[in-house]
Protein backbone atom coordinates (compact mmCIF):
# COMPACT_ATOMS: atom_id res chain seq x y z
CA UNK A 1 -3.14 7.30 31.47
CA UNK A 2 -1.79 10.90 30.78
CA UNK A 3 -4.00 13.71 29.69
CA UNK A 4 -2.49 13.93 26.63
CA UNK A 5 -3.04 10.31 25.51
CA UNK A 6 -6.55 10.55 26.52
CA UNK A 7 -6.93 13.13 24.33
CA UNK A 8 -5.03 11.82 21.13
CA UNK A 9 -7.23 8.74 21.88
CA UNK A 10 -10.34 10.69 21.58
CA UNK A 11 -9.11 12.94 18.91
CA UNK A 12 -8.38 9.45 16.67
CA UNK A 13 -11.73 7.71 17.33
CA UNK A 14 -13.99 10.81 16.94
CA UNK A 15 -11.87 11.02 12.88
CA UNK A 16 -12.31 7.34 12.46
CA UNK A 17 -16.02 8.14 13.44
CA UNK A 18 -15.98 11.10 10.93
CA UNK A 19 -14.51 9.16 8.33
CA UNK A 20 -11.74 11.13 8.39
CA UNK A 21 -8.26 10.05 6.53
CA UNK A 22 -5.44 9.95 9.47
CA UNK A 23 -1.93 10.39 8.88
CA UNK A 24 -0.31 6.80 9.70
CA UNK A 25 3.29 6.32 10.50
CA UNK A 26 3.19 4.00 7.56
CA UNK A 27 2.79 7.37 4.80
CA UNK A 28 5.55 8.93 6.55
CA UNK A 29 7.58 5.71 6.23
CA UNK A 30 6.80 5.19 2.38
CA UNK A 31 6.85 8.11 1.66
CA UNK A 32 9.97 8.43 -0.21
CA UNK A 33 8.85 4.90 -1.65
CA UNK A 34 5.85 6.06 -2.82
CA UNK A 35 7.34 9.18 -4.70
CA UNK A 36 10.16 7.10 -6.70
CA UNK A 37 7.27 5.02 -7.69
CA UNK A 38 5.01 8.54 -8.69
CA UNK A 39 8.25 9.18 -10.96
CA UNK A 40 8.92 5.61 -12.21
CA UNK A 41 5.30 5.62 -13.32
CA UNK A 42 5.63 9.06 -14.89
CA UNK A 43 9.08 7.79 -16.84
CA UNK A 44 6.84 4.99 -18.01
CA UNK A 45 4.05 7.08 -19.59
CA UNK A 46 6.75 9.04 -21.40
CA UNK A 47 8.39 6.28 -22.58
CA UNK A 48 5.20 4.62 -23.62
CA UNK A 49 3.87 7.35 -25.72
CA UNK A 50 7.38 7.59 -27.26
CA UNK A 51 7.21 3.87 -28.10
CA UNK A 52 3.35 3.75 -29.32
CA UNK A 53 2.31 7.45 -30.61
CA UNK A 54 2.54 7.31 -34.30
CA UNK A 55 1.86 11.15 -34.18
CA UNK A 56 4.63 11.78 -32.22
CA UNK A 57 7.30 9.91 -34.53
CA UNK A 58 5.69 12.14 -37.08
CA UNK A 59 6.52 15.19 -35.50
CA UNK A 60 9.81 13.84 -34.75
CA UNK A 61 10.10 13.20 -38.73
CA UNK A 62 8.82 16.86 -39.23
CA UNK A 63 11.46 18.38 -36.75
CA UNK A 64 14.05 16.14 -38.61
CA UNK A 65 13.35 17.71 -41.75
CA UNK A 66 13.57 21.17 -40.38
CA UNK A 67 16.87 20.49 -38.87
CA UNK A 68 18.11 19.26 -42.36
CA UNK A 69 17.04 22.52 -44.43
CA UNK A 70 18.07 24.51 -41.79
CA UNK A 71 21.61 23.08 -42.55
CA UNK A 72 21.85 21.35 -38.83
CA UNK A 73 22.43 18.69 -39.56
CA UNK A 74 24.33 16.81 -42.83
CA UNK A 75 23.12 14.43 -45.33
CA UNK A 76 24.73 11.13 -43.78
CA UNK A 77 22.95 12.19 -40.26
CA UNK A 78 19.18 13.33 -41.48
CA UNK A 79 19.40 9.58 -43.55
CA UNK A 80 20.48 7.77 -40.54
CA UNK A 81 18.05 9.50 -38.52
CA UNK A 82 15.36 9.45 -40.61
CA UNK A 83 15.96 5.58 -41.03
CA UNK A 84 16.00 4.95 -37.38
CA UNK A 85 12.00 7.08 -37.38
CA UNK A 86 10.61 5.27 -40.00
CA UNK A 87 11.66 1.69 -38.42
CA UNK A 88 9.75 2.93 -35.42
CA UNK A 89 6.73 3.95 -37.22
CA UNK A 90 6.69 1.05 -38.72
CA UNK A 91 7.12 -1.10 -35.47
CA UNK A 92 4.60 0.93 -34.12
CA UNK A 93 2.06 0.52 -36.97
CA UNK A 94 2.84 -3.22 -36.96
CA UNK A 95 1.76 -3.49 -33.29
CA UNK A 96 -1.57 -2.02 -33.76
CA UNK A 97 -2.49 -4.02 -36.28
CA UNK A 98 -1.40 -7.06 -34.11
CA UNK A 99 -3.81 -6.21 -31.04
């Protein structure tokens, strides 16, 4: 056996001795894998605290409102809109009270 093997041999059972994490083929492999998943999970959260935070439909109402007396937005719209926020407050509020 080569030098060099001998010594990436030794290096690698003196860190598994240590306890040491080593770099495996495998994380270079899934890596890309493993960072789609990071994000997917990270798109979930959002989308999960857009679907179940009654706070932040509220603040969505709120900003609404502003865009409305700021002349932003028209009549027709801020009803539509503000139609579509209150059916997902209520959704929300009806899911709480079923867990």
């Amino acid at each position: 056996m080569s030098e060099p093997c001998r010594l990436i041999i030794l290096l690698t059972f003196r860190s598994i001795q240590k306890g040491d994490k080593i770099f495996i083929l495998d994380d270079i492999l899934f890596a890309p894998i493993n960072g789609l998943i990071f994000v997917a999970k990270k798109i979930n959260d959002v989308v999960e605290k857009e679907t179940s935070d009654e706070g932040f439909v509220k603040e969505q109402l709120m900003a609404l409102q502003l865009r409305f007396e700021l002349d932003e937005i028209d009549e027709e719209e801020y009803d539509r809109e503000e139609d579509e926020l209150l059916d997902k407050l209520e959704r929300i509020r009806k899911d709480k009270q079923n867990q």
